[in-house]
Structures are given as structure tokens and as C-alpha cells.
Protein backbone atom coordinates (compact mmCIF):
# COMPACT_ATOMS: atom_id res chain seq x y z
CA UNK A 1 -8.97 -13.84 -10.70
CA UNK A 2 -8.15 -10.09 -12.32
CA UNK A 3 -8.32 -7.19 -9.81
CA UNK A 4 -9.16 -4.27 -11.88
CA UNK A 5 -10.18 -2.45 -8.42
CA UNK A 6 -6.34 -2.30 -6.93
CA UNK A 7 -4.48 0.77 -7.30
CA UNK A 8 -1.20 -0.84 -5.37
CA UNK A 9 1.26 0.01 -7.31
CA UNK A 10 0.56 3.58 -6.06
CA UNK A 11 0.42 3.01 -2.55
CA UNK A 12 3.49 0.83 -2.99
CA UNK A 13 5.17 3.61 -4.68
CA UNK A 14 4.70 6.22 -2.10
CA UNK A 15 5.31 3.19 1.23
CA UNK A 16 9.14 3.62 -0.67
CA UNK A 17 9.30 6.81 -0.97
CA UNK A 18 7.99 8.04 2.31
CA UNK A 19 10.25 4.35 4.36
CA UNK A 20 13.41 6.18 2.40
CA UNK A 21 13.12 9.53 3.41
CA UNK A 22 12.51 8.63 7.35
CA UNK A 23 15.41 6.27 6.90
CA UNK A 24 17.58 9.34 5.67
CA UNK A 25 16.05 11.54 8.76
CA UNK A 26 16.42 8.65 11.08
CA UNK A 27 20.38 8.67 10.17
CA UNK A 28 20.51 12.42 10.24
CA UNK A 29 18.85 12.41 13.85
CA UNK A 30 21.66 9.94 15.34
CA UNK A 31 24.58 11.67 14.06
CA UNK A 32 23.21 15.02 15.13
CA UNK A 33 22.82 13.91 18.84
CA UNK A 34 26.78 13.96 19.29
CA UNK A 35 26.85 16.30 16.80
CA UNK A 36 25.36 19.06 19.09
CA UNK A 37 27.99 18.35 21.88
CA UNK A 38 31.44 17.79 20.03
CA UNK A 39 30.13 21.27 18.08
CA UNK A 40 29.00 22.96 21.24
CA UNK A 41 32.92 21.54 22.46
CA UNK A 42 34.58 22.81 19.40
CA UNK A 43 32.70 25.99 19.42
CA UNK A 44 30.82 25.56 15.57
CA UNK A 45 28.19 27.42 16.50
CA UNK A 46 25.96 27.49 12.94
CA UNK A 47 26.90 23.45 13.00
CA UNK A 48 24.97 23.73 16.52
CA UNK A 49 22.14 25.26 15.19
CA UNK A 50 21.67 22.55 12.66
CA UNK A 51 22.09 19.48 15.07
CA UNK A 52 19.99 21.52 17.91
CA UNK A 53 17.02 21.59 15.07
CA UNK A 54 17.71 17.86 13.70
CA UNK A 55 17.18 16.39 17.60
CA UNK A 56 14.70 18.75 17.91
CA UNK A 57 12.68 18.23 15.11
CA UNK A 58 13.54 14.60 14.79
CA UNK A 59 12.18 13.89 17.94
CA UNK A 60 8.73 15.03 16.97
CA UNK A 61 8.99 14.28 13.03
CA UNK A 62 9.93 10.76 13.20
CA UNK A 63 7.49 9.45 15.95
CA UNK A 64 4.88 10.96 13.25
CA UNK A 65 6.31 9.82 10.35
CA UNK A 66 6.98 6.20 11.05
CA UNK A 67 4.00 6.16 12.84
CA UNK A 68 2.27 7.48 9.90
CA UNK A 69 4.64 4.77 7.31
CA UNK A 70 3.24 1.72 9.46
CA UNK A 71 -0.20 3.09 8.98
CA UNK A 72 -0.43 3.11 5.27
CA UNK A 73 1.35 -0.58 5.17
CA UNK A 74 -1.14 -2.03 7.83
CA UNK A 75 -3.75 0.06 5.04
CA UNK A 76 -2.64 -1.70 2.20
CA UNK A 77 -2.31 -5.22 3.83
CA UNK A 78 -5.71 -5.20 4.39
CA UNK A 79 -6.51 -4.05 1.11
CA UNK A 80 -4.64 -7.22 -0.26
CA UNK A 81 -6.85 -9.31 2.34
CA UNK A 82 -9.84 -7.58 0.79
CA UNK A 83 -9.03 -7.84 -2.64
CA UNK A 84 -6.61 -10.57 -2.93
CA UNK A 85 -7.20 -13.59 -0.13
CA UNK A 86 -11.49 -12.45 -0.58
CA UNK A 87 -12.06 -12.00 3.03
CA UNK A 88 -14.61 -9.34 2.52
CA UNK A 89 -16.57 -10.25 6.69
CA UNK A 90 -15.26 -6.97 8.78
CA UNK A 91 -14.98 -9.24 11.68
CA UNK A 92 -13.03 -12.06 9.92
CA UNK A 93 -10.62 -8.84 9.03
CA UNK A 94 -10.83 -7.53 12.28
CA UNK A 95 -9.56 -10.69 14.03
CA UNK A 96 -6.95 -11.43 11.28
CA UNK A 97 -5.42 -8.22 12.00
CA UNK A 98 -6.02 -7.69 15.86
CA UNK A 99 -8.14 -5.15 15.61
CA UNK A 100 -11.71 -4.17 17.23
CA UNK A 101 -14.60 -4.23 14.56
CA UNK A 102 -15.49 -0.42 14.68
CA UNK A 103 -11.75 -0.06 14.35
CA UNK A 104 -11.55 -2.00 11.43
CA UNK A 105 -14.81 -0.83 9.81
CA UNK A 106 -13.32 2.95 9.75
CA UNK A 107 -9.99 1.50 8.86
CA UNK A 108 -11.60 -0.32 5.58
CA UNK A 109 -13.78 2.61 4.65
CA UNK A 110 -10.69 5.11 4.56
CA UNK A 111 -9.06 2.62 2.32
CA UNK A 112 -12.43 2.60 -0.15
CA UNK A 113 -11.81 6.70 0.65
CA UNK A 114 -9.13 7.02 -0.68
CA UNK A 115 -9.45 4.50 -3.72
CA UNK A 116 -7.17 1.48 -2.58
CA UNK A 117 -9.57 -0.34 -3.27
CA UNK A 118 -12.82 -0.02 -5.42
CA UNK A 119 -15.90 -1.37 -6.74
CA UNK A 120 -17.15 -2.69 -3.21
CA UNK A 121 -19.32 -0.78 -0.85
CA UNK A 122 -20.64 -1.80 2.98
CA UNK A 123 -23.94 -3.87 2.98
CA UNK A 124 -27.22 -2.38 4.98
CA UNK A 125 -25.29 -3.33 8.36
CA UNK A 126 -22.39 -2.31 7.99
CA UNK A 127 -20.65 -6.04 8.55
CA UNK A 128 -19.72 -7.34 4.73
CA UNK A 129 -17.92 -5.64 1.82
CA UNK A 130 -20.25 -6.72 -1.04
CA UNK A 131 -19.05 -6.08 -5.09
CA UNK A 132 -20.75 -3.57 -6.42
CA UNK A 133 -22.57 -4.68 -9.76
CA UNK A 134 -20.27 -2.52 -12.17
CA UNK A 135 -16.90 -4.27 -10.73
CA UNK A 136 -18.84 -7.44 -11.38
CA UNK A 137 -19.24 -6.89 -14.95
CA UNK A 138 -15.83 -4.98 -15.69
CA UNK A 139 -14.41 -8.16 -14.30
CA UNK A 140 -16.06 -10.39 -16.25
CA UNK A 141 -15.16 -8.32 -19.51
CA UNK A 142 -12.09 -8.14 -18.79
CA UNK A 143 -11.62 -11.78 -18.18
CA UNK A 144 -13.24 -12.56 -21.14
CA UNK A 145 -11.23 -10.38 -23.24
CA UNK A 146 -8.01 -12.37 -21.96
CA UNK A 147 -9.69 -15.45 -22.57
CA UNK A 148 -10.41 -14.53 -26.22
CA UNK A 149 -6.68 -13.32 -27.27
CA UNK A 150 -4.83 -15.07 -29.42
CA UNK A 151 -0.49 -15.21 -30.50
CA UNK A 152 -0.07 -12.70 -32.95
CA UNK A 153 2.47 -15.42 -34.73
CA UNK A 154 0.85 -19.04 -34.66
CA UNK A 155 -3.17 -18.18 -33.52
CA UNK A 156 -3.18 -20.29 -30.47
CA UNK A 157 -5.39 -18.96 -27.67
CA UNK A 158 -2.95 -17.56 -25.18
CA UNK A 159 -3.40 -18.74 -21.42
CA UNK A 160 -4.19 -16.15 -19.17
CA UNK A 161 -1.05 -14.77 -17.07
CA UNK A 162 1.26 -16.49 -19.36
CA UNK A 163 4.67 -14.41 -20.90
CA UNK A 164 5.17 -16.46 -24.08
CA UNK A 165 3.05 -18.18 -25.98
CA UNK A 166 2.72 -22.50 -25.09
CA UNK A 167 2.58 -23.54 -29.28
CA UNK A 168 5.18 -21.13 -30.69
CA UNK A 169 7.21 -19.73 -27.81
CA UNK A 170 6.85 -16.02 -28.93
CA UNK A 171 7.17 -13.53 -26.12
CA UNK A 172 3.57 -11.65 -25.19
């Protein structure tokens, strides 16, 4: 099957970015917590400041922020379910990730929101993800332009997915 409606690499992109700055934080956060009594001790009063702020802040920024990280990977693992594994039944997703069916209803239309996933809409109840008829034909296209190609150096059709070509061995 070709997804043309996943925009993953995206998501994945910014999962990274967002798990390595918290981890930085995180580290911060613990060293500033003895940090604000051996300066306090020592009398470094501007390195006070700075650890007083990092607990401070930490405490608040980091519940939100990992809080906020676990969100967008539960977000894109049931985009993968969606687009990937086909379970398109709100209550099949619902009980394959714990979740009540309003829950997950609201959950999958914030992922359509913001474009995780595209080229299905609700049906009339509200229950079903359904393809819309434009994904449909994209996806056929598409998959019939793969199955058309051909090696550049011996003409063999080219399987789909594959990184050389079977006959010749040339890379794709």
C-alpha cells in the first residue's frame, strides 16, 4: 500500500526535537536543586538566582512539556493505526488505545486538524473514518505510476519498494 496522506516525517521531526530539549531541561532542573543550597552556602548569589528560576520554572515547564511530548506520540501512534494497520472504526481505536470513544473521536479529528493525516473525513455518524474519493484516486495513480517504471539500464519493470533493480542489479 502507498500512503500519500502521512506527513510523519514531520511530526517525527519535531517528537526529537521537542524529547531533546526537555531532556536538556530535565538535567538542568536536577543539578539546580543542590545547586540553590551549596550556592546559597557558598554565598553565589547571581548562581542562586539561576538555580532558584531553573526549580522554579522546571517545576511547572516540565510537567507541561512532557506532558505535552507524550501527547503528540500517543497523536501520531494513532495516526499509524489509521493509516498504516487500516483500523479506520473509532471504537476499534478507542479500545486499542484505552481510550473512551468521544475521547478518541476529538483525539482523531485534531490529528485530521492538523494534517497528520489526510484524505479521510468522519462518516454521517461520526463512528468510521471513510477515504475521501480524491485520496482514492491519488493512490491509485500513484501506484500505478510505480508499477509502470522501468531500470533506466536493462528495461525491466522495477518492483515496487525495491533499491536495485532484480535483472541488472543497478541501484534505483
Amino acid at each position: 500500500m502507498i500512503y500519500l496522506n502521512m506527513n510523519f516525517d514531520s511530526l517525527n521531526k519535531r517528537i526529537k526535537k521537542i524529547g531533546i530539549i526537555l531532556s536538556v531541561y530535565s538535567v538542568l532542573f536536577i543539578i539546580a536543586i543542590p545547586g540553590v543550597v551549596l550556592s546559597a552556602l557558598n554565598g553565589i548569589w547571581a548562581l542562586l538566582g539561576v538555580c532558584v528560576l531553573l526549580v522554579f520554572s522546571g517545576i511547572y515547564v516540565l510537567t507541561i512539556g512532557w506532558s505535552f511530548w507524550a501527547k503528540m506520540i500517543i497523536n501520531r501512534n494513532i495516526a499509524v493505526a489509521i493509516v498504516e494497520d487500516g483500523i479506520t472504526n473509532i471504537k476499534t481505536l478507542a479500545t486499542a488505545f484505552g481510550k473512551w470513544e468521544r475521547i478518541m473521536r476529538r483525539d482523531v479529528a485534531q490529528i485530521m486538524r492538523k494534517r497528520y493525516i489526510t484524505g479521510y473525513v468522519f462518516n454521517e455518524k461520526r463512528t468510521e473514518l471513510v477515504r475521501t474519493e480524491r485520496s482514492k484516486r491519488e493512490e491509485a495513480q500513484k501506484a500505478e505510476s510505480l508499477q509502470r517504471k522501468k531500470c533506466e539500464s536493462c528495461g525491466a519493470a522495477l518492483i515496487i519498494g525495491a533499491k536495485a533493480c532484480c535483472h541488472c542489479g543497478v541501484m534505483i
